[in-house]
PDB file of N, CA and C in Angstrom:
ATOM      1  N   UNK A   1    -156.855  92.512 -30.901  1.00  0.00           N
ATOM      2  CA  UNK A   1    -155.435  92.784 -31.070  1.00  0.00           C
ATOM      3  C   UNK A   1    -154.982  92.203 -32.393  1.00  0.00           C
ATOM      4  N   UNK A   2    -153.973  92.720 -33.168  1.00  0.00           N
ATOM      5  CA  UNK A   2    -153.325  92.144 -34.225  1.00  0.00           C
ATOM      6  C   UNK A   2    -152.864  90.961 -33.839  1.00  0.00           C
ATOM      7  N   UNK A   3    -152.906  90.041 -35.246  1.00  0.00           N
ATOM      8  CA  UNK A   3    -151.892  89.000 -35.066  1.00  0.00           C
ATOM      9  C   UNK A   3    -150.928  89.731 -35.509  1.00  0.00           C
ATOM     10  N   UNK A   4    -149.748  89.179 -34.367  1.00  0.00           N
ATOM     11  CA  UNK A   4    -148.392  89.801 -34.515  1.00  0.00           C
ATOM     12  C   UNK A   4    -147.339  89.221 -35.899  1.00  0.00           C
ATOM     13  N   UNK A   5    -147.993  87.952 -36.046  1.00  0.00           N
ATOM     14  CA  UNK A   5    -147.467  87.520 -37.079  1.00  0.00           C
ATOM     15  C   UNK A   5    -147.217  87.677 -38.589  1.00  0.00           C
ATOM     16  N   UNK A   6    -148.703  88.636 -38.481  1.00  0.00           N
ATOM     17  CA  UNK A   6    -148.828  89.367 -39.804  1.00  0.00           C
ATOM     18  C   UNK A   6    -148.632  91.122 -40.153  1.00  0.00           C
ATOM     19  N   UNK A   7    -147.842  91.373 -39.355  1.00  0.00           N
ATOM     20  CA  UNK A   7    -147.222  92.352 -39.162  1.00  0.00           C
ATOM     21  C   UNK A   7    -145.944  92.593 -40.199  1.00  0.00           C
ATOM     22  N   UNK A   8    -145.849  93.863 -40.829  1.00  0.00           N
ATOM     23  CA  UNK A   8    -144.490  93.782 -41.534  1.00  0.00           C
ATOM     24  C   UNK A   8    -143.743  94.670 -40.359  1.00  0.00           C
ATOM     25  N   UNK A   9    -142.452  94.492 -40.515  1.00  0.00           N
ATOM     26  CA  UNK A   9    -141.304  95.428 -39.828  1.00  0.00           C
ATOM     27  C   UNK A   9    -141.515  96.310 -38.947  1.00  0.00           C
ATOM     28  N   UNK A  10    -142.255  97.472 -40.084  1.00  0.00           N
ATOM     29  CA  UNK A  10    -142.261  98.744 -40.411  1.00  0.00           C
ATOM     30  C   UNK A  10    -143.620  98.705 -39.068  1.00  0.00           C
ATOM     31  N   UNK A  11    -144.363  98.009 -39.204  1.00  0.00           N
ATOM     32  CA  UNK A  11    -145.738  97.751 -38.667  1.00  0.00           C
ATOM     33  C   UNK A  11    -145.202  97.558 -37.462  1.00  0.00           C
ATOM     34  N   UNK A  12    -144.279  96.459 -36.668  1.00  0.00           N
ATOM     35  CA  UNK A  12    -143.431  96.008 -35.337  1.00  0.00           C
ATOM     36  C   UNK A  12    -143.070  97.238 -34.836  1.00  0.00           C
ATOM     37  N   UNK A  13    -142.154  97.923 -35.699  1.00  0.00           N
ATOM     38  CA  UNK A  13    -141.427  98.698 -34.759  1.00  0.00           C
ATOM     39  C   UNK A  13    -142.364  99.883 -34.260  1.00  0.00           C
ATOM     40  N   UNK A  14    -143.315 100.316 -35.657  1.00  0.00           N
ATOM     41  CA  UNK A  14    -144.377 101.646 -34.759  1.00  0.00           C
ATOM     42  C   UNK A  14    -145.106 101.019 -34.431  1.00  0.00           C
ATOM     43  N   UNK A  15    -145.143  99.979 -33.671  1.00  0.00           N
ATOM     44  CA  UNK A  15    -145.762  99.430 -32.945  1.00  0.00           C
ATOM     45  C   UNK A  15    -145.207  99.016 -31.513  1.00  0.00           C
ATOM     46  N   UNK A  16    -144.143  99.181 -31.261  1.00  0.00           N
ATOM     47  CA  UNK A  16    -143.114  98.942 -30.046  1.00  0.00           C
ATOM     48  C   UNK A  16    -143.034 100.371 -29.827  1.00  0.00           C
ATOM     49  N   UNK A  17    -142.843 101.349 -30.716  1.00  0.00           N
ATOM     50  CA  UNK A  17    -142.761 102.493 -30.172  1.00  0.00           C
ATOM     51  C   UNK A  17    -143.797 103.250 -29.676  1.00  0.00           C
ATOM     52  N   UNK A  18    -145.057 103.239 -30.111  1.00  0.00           N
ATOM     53  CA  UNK A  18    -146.443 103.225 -29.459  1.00  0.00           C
ATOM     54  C   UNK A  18    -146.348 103.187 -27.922  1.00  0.00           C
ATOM     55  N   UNK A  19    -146.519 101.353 -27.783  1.00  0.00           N
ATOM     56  CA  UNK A  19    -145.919 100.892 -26.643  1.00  0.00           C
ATOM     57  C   UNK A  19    -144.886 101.648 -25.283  1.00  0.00           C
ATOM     58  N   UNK A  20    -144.097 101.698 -26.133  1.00  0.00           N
ATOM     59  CA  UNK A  20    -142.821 102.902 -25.285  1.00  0.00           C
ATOM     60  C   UNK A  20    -143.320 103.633 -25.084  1.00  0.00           C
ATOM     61  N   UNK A  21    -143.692 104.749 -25.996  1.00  0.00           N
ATOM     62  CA  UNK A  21    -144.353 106.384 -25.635  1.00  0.00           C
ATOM     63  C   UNK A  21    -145.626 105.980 -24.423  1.00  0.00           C
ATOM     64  N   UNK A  22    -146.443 105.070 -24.277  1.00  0.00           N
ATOM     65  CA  UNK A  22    -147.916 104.543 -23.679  1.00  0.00           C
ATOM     66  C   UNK A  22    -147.249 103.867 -22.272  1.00  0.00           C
ATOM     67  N   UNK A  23    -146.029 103.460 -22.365  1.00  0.00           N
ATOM     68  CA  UNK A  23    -145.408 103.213 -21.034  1.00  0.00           C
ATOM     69  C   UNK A  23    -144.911 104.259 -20.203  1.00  0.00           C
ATOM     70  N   UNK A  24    -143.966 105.198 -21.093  1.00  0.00           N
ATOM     71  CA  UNK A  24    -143.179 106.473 -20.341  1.00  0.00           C
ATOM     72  C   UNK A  24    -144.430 107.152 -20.316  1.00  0.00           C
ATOM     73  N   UNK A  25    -145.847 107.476 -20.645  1.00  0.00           N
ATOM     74  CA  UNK A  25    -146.740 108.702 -20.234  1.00  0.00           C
ATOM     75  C   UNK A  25    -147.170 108.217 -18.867  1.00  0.00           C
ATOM     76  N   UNK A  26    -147.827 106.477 -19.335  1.00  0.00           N
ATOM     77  CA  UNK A  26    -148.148 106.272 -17.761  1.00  0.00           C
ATOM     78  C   UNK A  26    -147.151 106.080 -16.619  1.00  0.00           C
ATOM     79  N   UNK A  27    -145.786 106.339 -16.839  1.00  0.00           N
ATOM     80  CA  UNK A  27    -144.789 106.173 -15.439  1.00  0.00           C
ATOM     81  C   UNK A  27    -144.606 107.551 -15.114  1.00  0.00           C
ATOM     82  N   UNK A  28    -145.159 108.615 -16.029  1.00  0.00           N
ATOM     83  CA  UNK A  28    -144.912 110.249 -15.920  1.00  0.00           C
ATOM     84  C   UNK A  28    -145.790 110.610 -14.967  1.00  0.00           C
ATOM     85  N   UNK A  29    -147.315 109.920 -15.808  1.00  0.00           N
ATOM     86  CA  UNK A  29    -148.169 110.319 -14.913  1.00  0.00           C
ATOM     87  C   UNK A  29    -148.682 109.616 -13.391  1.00  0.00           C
ATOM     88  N   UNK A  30    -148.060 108.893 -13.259  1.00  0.00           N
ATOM     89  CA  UNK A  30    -148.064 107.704 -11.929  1.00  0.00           C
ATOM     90  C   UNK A  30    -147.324 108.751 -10.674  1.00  0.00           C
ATOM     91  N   UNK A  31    -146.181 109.233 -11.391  1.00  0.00           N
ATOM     92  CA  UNK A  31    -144.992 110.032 -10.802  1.00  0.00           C
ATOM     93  C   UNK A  31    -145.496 111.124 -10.433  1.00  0.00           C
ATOM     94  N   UNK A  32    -145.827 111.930 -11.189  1.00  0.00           N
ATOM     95  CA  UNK A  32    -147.107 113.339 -10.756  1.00  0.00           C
ATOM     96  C   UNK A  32    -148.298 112.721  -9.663  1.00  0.00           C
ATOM     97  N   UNK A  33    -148.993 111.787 -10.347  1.00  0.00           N
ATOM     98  CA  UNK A  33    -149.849 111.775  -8.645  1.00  0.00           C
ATOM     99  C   UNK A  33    -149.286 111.156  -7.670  1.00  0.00           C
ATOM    100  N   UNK A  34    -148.066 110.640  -7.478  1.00  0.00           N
ATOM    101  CA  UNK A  34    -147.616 110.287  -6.508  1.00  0.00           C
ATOM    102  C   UNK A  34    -146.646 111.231  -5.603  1.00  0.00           C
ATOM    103  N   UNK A  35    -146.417 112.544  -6.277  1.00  0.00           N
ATOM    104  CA  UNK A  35    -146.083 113.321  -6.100  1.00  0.00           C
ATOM    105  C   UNK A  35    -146.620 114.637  -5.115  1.00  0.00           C
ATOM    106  N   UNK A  36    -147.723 114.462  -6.158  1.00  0.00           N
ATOM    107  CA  UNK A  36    -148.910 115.349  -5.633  1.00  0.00           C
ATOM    108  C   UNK A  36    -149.633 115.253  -4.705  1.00  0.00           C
ATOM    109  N   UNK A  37    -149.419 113.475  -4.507  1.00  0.00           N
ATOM    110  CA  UNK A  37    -150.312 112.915  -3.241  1.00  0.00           C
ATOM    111  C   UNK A  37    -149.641 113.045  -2.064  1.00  0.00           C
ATOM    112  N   UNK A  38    -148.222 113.298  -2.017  1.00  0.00           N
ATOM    113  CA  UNK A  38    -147.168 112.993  -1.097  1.00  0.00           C
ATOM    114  C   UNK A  38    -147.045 114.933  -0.536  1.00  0.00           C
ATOM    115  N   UNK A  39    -147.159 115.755  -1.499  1.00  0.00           N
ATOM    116  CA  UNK A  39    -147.333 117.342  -0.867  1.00  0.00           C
ATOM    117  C   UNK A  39    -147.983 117.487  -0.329  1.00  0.00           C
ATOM    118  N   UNK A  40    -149.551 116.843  -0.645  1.00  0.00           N
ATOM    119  CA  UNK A  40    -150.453 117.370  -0.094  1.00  0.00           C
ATOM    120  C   UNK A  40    -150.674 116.770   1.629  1.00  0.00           C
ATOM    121  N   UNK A  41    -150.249 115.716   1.480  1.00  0.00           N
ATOM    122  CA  UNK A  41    -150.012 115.096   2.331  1.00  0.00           C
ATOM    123  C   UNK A  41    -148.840 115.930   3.849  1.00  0.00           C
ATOM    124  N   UNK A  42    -147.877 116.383   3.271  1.00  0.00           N
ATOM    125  CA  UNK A  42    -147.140 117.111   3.828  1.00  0.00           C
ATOM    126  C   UNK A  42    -147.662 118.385   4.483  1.00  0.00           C
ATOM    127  N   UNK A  43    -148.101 119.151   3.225  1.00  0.00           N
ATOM    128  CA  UNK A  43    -149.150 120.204   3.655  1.00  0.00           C
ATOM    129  C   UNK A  43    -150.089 120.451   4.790  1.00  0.00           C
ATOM    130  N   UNK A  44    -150.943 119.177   4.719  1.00  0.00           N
ATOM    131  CA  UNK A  44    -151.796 118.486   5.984  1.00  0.00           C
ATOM    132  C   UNK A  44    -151.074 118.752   7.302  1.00  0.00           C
ATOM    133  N   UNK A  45    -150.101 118.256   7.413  1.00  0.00           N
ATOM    134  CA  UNK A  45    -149.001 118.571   8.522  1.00  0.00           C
ATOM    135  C   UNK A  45    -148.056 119.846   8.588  1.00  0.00           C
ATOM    136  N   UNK A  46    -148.950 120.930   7.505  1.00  0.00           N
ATOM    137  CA  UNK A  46    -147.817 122.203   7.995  1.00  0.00           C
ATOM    138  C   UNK A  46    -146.639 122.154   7.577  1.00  0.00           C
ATOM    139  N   UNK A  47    -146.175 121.423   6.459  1.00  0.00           N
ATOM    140  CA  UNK A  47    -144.586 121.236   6.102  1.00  0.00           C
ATOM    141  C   UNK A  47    -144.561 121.062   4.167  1.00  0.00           C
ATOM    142  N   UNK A  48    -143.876 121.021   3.783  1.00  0.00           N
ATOM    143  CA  UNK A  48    -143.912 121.557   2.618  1.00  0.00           C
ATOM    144  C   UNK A  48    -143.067 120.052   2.065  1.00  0.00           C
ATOM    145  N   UNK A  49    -143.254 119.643   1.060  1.00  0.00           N
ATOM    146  CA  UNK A  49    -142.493 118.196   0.456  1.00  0.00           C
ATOM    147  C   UNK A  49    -140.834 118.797   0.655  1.00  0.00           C
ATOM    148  N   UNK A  50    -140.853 119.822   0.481  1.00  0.00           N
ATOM    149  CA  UNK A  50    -139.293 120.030  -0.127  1.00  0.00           C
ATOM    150  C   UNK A  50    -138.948 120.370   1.458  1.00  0.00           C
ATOM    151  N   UNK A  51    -139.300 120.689   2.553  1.00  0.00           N
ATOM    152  CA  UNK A  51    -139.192 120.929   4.133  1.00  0.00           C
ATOM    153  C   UNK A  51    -138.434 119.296   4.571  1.00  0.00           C
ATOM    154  N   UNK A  52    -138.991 118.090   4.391  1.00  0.00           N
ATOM    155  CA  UNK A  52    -139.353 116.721   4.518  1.00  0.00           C
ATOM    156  C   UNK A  52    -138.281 115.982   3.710  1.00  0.00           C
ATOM    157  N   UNK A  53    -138.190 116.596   2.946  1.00  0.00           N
ATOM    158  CA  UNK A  53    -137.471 115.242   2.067  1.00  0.00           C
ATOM    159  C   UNK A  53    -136.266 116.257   2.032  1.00  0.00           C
ATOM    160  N   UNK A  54    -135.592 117.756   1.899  1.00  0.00           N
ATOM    161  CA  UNK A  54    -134.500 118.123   1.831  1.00  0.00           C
ATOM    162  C   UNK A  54    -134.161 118.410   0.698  1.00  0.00           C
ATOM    163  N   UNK A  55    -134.840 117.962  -0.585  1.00  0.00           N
ATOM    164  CA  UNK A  55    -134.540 118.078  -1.866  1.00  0.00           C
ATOM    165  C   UNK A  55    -135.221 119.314  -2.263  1.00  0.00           C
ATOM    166  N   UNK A  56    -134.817 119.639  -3.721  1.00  0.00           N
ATOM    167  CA  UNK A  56    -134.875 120.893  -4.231  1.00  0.00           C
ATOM    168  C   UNK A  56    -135.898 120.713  -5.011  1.00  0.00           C
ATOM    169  N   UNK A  57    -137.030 121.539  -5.386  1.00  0.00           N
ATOM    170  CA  UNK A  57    -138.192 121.318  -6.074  1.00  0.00           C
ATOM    171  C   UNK A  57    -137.371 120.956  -7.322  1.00  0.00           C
ATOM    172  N   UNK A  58    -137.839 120.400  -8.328  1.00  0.00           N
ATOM    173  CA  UNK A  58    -137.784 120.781  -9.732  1.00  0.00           C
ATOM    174  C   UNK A  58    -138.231 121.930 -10.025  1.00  0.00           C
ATOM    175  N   UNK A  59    -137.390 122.175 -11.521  1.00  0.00           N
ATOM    176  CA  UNK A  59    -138.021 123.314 -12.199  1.00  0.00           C
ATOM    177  C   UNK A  59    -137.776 125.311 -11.340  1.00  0.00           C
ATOM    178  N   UNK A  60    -137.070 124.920  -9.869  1.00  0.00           N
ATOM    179  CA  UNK A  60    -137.023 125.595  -9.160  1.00  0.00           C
ATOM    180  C   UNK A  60    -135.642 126.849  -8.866  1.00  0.00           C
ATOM    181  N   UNK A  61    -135.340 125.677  -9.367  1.00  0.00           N
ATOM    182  CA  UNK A  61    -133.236 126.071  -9.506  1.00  0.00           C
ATOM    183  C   UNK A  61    -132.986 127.862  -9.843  1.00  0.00           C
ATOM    184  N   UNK A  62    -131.912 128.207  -9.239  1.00  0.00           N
ATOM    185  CA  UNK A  62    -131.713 129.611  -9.404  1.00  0.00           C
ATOM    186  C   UNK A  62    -131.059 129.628 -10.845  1.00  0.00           C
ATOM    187  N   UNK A  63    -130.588 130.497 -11.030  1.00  0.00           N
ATOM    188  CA  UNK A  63    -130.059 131.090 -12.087  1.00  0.00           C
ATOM    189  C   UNK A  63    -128.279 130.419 -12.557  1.00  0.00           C
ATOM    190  N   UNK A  64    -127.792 130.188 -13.336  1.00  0.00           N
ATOM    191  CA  UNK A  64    -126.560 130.180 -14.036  1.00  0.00           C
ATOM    192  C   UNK A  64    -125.531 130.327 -12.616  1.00  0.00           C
ATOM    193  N   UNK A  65    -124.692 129.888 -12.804  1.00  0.00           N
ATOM    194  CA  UNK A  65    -123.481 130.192 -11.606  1.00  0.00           C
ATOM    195  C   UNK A  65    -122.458 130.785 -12.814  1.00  0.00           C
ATOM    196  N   UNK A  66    -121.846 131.721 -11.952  1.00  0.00           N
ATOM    197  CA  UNK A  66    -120.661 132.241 -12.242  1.00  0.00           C
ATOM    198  C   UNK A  66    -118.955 131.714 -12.673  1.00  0.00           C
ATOM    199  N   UNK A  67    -119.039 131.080 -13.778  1.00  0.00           N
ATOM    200  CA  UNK A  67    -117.534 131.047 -13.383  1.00  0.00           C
ATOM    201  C   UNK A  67    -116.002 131.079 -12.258  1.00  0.00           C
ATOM    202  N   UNK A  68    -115.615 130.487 -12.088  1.00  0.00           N
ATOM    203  CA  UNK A  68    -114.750 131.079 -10.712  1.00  0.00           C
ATOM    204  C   UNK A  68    -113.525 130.553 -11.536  1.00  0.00           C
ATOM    205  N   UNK A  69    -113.027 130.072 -12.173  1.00  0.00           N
ATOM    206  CA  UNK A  69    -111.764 129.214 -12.873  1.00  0.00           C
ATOM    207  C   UNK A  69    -111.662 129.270 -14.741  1.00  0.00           C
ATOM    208  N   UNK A  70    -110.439 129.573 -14.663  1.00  0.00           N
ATOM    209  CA  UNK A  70    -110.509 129.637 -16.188  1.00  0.00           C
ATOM    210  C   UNK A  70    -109.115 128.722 -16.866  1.00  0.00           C
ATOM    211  N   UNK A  71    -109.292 128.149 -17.917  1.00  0.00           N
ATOM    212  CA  UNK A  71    -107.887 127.502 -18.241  1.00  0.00           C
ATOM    213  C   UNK A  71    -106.794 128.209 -18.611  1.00  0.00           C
ATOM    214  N   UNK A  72    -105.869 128.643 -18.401  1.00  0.00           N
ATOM    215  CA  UNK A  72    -105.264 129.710 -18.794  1.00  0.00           C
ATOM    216  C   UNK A  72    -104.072 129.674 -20.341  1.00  0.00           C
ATOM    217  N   UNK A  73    -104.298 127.924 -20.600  1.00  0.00           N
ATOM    218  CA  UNK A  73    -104.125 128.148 -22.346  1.00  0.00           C
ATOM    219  C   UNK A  73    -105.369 128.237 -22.875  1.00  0.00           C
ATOM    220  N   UNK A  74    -106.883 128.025 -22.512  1.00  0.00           N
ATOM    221  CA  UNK A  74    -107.594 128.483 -23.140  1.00  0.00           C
ATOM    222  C   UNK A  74    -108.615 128.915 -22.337  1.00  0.00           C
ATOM    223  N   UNK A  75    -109.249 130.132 -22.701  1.00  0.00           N
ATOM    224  CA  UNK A  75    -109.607 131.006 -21.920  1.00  0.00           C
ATOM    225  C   UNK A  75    -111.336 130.738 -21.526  1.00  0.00           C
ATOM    226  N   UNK A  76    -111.496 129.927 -22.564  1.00  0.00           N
ATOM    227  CA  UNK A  76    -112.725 129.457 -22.948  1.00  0.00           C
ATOM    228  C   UNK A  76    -113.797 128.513 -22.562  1.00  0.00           C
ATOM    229  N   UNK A  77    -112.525 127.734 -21.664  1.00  0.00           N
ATOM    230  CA  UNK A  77    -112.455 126.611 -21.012  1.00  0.00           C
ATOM    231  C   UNK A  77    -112.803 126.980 -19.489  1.00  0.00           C
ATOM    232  N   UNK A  78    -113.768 127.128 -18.595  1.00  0.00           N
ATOM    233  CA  UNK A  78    -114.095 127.672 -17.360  1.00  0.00           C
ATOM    234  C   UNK A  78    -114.649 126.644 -16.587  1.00  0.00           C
ATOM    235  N   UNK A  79    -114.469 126.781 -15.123  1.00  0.00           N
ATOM    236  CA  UNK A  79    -115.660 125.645 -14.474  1.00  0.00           C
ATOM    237  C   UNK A  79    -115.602 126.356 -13.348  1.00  0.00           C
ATOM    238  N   UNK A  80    -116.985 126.603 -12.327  1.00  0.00           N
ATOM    239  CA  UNK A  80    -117.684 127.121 -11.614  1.00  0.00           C
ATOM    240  C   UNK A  80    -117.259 126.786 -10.160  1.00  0.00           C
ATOM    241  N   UNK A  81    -116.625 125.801 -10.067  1.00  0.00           N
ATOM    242  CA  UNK A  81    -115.674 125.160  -8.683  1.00  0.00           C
ATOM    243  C   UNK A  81    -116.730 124.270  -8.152  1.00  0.00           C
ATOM    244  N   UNK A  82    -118.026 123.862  -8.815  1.00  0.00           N
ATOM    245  CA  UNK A  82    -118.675 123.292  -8.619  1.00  0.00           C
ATOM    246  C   UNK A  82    -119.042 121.434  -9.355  1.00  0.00           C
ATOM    247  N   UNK A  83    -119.460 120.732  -8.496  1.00  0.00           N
ATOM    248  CA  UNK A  83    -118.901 119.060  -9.567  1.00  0.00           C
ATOM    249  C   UNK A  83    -117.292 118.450  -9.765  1.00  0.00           C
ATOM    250  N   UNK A  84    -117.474 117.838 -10.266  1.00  0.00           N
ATOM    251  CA  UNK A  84    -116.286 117.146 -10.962  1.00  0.00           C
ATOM    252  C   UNK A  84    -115.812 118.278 -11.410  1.00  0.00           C
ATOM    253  N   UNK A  85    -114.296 117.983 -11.128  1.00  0.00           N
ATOM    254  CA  UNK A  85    -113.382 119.196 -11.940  1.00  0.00           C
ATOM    255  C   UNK A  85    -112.983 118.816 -13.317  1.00  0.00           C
ATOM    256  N   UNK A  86    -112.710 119.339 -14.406  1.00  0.00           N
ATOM    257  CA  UNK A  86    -112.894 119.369 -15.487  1.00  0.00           C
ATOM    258  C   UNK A  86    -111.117 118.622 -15.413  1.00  0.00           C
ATOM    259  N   UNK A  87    -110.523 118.045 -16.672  1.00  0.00           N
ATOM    260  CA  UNK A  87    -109.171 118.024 -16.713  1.00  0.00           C
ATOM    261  C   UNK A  87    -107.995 118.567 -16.795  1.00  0.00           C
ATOM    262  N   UNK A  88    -108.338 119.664 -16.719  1.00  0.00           N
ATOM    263  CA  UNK A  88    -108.024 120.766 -17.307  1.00  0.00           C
ATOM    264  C   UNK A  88    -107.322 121.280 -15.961  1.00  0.00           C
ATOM    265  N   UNK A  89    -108.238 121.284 -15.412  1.00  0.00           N
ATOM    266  CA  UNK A  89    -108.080 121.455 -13.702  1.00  0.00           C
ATOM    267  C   UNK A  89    -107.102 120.445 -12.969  1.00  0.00           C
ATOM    268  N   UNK A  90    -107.354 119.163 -13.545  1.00  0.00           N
ATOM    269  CA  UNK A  90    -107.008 117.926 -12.906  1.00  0.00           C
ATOM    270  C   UNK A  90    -105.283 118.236 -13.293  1.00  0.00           C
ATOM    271  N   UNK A  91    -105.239 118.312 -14.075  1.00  0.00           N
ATOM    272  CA  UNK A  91    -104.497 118.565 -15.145  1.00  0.00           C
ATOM    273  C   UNK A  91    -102.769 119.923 -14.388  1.00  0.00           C
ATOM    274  N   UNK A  92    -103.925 121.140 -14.122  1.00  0.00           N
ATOM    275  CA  UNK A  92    -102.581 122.160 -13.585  1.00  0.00           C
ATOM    276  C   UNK A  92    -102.723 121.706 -12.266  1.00  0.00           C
ATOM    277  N   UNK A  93    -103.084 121.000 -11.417  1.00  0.00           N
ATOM    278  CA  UNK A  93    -103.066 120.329  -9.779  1.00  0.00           C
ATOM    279  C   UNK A  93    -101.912 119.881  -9.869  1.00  0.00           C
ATOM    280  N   UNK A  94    -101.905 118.604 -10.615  1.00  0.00           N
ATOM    281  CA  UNK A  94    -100.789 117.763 -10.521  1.00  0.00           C
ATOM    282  C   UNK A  94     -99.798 118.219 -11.219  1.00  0.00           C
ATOM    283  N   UNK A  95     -99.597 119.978 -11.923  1.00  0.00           N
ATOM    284  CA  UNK A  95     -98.530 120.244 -12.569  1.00  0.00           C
ATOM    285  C   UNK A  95     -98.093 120.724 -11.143  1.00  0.00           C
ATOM    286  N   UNK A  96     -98.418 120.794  -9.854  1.00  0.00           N
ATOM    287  CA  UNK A  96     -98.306 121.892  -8.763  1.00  0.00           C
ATOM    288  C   UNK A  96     -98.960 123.521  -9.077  1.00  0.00           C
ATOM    289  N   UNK A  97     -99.318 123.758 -10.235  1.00  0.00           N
ATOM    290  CA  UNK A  97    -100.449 124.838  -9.829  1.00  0.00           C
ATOM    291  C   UNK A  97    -101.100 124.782  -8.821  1.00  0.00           C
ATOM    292  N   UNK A  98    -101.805 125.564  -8.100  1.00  0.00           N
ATOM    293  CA  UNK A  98    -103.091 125.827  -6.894  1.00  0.00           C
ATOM    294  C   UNK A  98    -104.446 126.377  -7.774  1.00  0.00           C
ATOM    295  N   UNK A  99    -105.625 126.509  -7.641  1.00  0.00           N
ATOM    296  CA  UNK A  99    -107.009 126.566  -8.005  1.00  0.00           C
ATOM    297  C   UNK A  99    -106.421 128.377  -7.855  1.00  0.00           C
ATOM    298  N   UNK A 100    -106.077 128.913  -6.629  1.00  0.00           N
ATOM    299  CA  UNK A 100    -105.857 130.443  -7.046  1.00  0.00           C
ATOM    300  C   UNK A 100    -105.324 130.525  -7.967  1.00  0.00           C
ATOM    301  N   UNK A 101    -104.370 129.720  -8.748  1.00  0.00           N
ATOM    302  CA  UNK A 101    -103.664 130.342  -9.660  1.00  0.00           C
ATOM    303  C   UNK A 101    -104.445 130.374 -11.031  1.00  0.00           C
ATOM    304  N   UNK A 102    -105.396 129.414 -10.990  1.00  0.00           N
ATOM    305  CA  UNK A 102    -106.612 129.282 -11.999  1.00  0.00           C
ATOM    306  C   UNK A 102    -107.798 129.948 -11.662  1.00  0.00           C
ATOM    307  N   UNK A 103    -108.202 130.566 -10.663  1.00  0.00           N
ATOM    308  CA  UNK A 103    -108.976 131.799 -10.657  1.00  0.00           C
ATOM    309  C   UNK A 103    -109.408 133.059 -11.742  1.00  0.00           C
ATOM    310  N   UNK A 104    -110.323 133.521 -11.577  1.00  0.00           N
ATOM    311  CA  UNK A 104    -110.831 134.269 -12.520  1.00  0.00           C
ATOM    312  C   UNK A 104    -110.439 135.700 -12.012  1.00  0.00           C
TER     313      UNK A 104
END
């Protein structure tokens, strides 16, 4: 190993970042076989990881959602009625608007 002492800067830091990248691959790849070990596992029993745990695969997700709300000073401004409502939203509630009236 280097002495750390004789290291310039430049030498430390791509050298911490090394480090980093060599930490996040092995917690990536720890995560995949622990993953993999846990389906197959499921499988064994006829049930599927995502059956078991309730969660949604990754990578699995449908398509774009639709709009349902639009701001009506700017038109541009939309949210899906899904999550946190935008301020906008927050915003014509407490003017007494209703969400129909912000409908698409």
């Amino acid at each position: 190993m280097n002495d750390l002492d004789n290291l310039t800067l430049k030498e430390l830091q791509e050298l911490r970042n090394k480090v980093e990248r060599a930490i996040s691959s092995f917690e990536e790849r720890k995560r995949r076989e622990a993953m993999a070990a846990a389906d197959a596992a499921a499988r064994e029993h006829g049930f599927s990881l995502n059956e078991l745990t309730g969660a949604k695969v990754a990578g699995r997700r449908g398509g774009k959602v639709a709009p349902k709300y639009a701001n009506p000073q700017n038109a541009e401004q939309t949210w899906t009625g899904r999550g946190r409502r935008p301020q906008w939203v927050q915003e014509a509630l407490a003017s007494g608007r209703s969400l129909e009236d912000l409908a698409i």
